[in-house]
PDB file of N, CA and C in Angstrom:
ATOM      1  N   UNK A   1      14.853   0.116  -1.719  1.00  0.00           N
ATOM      2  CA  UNK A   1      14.731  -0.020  -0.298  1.00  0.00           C
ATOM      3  C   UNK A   1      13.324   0.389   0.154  1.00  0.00           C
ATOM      4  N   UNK A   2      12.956   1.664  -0.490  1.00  0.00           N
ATOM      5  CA  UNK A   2      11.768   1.582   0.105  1.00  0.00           C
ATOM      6  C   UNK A   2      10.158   0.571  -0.741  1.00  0.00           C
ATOM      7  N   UNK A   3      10.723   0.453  -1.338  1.00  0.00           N
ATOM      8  CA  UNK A   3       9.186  -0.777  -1.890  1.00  0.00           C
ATOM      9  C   UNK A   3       9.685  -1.777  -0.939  1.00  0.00           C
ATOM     10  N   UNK A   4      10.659  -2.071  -0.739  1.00  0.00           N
ATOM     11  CA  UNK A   4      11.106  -3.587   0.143  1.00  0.00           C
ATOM     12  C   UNK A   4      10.223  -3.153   1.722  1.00  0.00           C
ATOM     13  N   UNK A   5      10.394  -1.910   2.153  1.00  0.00           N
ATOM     14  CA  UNK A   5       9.808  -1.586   3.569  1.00  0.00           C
ATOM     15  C   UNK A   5       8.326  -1.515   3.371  1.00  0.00           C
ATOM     16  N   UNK A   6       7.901  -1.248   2.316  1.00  0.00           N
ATOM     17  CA  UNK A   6       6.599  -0.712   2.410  1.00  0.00           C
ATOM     18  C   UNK A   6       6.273  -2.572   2.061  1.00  0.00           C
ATOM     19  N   UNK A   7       6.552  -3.033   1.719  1.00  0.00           N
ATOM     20  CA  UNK A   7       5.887  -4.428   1.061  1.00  0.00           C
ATOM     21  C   UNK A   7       6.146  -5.180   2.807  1.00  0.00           C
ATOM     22  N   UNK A   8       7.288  -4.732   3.456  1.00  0.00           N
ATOM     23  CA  UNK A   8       7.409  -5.583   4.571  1.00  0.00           C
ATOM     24  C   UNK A   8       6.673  -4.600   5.998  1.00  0.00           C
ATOM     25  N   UNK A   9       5.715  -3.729   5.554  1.00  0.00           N
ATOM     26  CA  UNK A   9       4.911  -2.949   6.218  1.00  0.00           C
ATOM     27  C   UNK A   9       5.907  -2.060   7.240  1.00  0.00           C
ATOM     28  N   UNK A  10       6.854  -2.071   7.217  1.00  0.00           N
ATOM     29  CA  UNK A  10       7.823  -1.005   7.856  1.00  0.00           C
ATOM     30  C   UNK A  10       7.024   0.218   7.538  1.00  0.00           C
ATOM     31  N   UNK A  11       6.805   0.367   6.468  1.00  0.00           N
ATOM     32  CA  UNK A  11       6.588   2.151   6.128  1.00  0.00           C
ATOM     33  C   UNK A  11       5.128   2.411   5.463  1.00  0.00           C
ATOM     34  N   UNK A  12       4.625   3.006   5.589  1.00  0.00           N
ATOM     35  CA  UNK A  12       3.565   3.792   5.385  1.00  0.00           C
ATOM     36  C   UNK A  12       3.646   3.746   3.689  1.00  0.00           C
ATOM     37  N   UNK A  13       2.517   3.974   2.916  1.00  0.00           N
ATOM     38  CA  UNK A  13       2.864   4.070   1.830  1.00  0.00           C
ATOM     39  C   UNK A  13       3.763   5.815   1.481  1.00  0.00           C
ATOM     40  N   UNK A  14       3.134   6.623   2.278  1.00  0.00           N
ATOM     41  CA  UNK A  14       3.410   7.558   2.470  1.00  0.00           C
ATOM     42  C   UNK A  14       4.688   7.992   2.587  1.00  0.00           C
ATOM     43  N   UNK A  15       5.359   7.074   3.942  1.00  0.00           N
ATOM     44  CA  UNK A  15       6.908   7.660   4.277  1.00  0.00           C
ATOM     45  C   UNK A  15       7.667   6.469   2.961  1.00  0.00           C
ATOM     46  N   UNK A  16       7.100   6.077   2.532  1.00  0.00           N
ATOM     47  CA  UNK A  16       7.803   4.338   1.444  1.00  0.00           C
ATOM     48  C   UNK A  16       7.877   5.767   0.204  1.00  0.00           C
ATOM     49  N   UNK A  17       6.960   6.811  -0.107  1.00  0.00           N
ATOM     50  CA  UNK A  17       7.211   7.533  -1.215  1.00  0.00           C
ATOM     51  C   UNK A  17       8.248   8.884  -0.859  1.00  0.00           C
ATOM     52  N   UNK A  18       8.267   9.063   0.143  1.00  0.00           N
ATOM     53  CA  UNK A  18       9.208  10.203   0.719  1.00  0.00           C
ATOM     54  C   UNK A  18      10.098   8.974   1.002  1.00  0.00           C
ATOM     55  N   UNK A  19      10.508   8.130   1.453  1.00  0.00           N
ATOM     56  CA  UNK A  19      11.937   8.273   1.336  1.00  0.00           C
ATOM     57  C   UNK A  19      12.703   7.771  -0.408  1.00  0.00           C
ATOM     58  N   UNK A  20      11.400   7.211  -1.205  1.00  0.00           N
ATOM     59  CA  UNK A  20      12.238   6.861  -2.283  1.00  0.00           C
ATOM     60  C   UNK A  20      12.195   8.432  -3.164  1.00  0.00           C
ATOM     61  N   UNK A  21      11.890   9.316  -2.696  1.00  0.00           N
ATOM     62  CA  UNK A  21      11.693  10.736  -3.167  1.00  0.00           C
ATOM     63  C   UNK A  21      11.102  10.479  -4.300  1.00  0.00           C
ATOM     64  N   UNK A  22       9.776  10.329  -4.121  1.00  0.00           N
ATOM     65  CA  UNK A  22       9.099  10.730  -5.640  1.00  0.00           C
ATOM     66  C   UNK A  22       7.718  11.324  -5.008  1.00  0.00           C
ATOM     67  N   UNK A  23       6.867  11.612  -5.783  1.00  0.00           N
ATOM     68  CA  UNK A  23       5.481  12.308  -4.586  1.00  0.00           C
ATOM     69  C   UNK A  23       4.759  10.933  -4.900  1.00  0.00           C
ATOM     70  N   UNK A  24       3.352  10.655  -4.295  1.00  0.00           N
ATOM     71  CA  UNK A  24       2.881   9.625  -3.940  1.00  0.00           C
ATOM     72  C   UNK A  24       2.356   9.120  -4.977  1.00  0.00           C
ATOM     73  N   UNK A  25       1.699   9.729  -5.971  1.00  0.00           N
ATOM     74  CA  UNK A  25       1.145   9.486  -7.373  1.00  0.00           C
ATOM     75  C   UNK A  25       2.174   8.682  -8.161  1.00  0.00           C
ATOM     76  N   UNK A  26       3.353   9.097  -7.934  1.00  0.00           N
ATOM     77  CA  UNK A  26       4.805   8.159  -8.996  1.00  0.00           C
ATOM     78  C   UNK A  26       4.925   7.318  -7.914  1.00  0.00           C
ATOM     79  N   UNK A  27       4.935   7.163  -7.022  1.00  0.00           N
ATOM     80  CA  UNK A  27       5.826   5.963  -6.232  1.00  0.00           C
ATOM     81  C   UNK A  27       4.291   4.834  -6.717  1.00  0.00           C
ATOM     82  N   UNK A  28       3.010   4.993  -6.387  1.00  0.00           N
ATOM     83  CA  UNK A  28       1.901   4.092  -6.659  1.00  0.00           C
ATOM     84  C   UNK A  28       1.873   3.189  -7.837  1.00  0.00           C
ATOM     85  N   UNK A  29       2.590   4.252  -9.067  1.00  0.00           N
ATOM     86  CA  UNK A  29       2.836   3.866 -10.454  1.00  0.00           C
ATOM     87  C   UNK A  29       3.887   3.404 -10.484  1.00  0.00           C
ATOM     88  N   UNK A  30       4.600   3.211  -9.614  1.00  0.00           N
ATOM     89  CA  UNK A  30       5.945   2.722  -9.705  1.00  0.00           C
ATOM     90  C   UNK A  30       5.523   0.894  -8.719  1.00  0.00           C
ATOM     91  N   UNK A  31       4.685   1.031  -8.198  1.00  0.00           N
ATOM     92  CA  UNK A  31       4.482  -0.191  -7.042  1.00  0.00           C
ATOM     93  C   UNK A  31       4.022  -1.032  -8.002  1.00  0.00           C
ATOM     94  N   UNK A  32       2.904  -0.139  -8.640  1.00  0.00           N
ATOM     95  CA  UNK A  32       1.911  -1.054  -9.661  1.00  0.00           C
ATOM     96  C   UNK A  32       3.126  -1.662 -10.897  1.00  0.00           C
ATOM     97  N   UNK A  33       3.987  -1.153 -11.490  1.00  0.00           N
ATOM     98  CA  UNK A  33       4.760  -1.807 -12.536  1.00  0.00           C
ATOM     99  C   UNK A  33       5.578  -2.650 -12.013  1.00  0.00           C
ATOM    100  N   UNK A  34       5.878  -2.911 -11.240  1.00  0.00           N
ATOM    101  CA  UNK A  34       6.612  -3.731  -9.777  1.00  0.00           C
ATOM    102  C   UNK A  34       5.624  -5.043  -9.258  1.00  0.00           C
ATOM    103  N   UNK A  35       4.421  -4.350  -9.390  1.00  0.00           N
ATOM    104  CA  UNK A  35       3.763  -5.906  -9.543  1.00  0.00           C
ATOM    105  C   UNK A  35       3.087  -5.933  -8.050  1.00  0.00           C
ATOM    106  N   UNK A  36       3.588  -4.856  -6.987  1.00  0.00           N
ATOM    107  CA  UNK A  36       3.738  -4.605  -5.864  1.00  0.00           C
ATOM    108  C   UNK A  36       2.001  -4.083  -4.857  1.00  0.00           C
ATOM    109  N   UNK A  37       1.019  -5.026  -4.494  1.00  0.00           N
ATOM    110  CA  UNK A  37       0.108  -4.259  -4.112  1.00  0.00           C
ATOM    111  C   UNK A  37      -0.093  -3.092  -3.262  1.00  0.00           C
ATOM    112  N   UNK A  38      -0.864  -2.000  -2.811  1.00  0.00           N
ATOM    113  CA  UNK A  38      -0.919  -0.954  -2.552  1.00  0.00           C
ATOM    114  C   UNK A  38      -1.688  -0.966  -1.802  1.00  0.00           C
ATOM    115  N   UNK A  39      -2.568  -2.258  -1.259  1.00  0.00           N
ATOM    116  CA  UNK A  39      -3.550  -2.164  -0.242  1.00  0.00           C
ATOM    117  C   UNK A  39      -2.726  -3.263   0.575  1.00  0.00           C
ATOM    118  N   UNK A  40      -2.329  -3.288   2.059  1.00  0.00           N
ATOM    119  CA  UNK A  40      -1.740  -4.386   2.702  1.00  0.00           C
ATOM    120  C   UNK A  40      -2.420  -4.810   3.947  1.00  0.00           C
ATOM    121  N   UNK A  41      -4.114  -5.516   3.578  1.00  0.00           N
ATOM    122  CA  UNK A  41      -4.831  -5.668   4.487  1.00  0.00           C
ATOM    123  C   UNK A  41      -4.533  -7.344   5.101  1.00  0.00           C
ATOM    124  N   UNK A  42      -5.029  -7.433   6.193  1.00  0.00           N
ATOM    125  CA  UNK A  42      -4.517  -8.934   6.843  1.00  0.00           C
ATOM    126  C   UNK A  42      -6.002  -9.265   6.853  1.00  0.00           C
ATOM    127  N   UNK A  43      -6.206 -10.432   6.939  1.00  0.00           N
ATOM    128  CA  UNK A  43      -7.689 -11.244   6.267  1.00  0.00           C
ATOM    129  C   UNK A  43      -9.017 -10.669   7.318  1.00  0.00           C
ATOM    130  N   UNK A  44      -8.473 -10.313   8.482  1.00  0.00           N
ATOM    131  CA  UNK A  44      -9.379  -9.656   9.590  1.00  0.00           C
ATOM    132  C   UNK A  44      -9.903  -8.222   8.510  1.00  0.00           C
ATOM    133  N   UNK A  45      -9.199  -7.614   8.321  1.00  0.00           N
ATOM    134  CA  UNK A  45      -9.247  -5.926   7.857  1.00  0.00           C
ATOM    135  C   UNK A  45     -10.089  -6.280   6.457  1.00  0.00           C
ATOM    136  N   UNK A  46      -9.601  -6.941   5.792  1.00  0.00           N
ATOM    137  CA  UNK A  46     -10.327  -7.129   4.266  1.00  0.00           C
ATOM    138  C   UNK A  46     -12.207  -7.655   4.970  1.00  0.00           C
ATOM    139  N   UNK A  47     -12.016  -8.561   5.591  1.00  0.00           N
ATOM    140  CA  UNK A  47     -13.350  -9.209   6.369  1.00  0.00           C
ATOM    141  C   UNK A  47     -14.447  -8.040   6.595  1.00  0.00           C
ATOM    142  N   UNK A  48     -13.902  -7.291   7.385  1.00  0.00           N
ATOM    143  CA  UNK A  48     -14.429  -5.659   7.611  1.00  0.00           C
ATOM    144  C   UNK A  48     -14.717  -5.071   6.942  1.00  0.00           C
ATOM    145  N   UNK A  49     -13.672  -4.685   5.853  1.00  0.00           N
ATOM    146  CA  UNK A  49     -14.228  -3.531   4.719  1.00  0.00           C
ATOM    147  C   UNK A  49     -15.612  -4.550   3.737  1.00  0.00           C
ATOM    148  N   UNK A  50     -15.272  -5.673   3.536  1.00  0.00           N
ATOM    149  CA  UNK A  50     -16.363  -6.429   2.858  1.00  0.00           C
ATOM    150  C   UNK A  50     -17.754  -5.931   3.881  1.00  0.00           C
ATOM    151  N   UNK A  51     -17.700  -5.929   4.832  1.00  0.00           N
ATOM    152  CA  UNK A  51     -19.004  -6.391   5.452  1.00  0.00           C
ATOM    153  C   UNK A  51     -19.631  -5.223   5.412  1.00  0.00           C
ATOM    154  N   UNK A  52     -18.433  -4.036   5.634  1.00  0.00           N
ATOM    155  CA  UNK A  52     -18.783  -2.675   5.814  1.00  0.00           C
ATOM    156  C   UNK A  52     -19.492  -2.399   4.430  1.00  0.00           C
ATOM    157  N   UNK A  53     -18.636  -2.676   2.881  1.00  0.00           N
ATOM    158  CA  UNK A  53     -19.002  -2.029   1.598  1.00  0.00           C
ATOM    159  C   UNK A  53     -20.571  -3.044   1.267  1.00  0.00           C
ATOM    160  N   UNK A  54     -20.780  -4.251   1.971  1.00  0.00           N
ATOM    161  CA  UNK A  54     -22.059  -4.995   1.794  1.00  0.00           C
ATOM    162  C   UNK A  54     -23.328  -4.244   2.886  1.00  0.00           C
ATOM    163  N   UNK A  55     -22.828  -3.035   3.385  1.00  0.00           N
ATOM    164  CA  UNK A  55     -23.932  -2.529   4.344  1.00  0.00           C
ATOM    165  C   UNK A  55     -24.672  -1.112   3.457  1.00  0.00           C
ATOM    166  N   UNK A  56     -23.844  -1.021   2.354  1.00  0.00           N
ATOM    167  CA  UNK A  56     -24.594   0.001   1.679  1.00  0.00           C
ATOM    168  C   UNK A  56     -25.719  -0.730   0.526  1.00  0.00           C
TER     169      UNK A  56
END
């Protein structure tokens, strides 16, 4: 239930690892074997961080 919320942006990655009770380090390792990404940017937000990480 909670990878399903966190993938459908309901939850924070944060509250997605508290409620599946594991601390945040296992739930990440648990997303990643799941196949499940961990960054859930919308094409605006990714646009940004590019322009931002191309300003250094």
């Amino acid at each position: 239930m909670a990878v399903q919320l966190y993938r459908d942006e309901k939850l924070t990655l944060k509250q997605a690892s508290d409620l599946a009770d594991l601390c945040l380090e296992d739930f990440m390792k648990f997303l990643s074997e799941k196949k499940v990404s961990l960054i859930n940017w919308n094409e605006e937000e990714l646009q940004k961080e590019l322009k931002n990480a191309n300003s250094f």
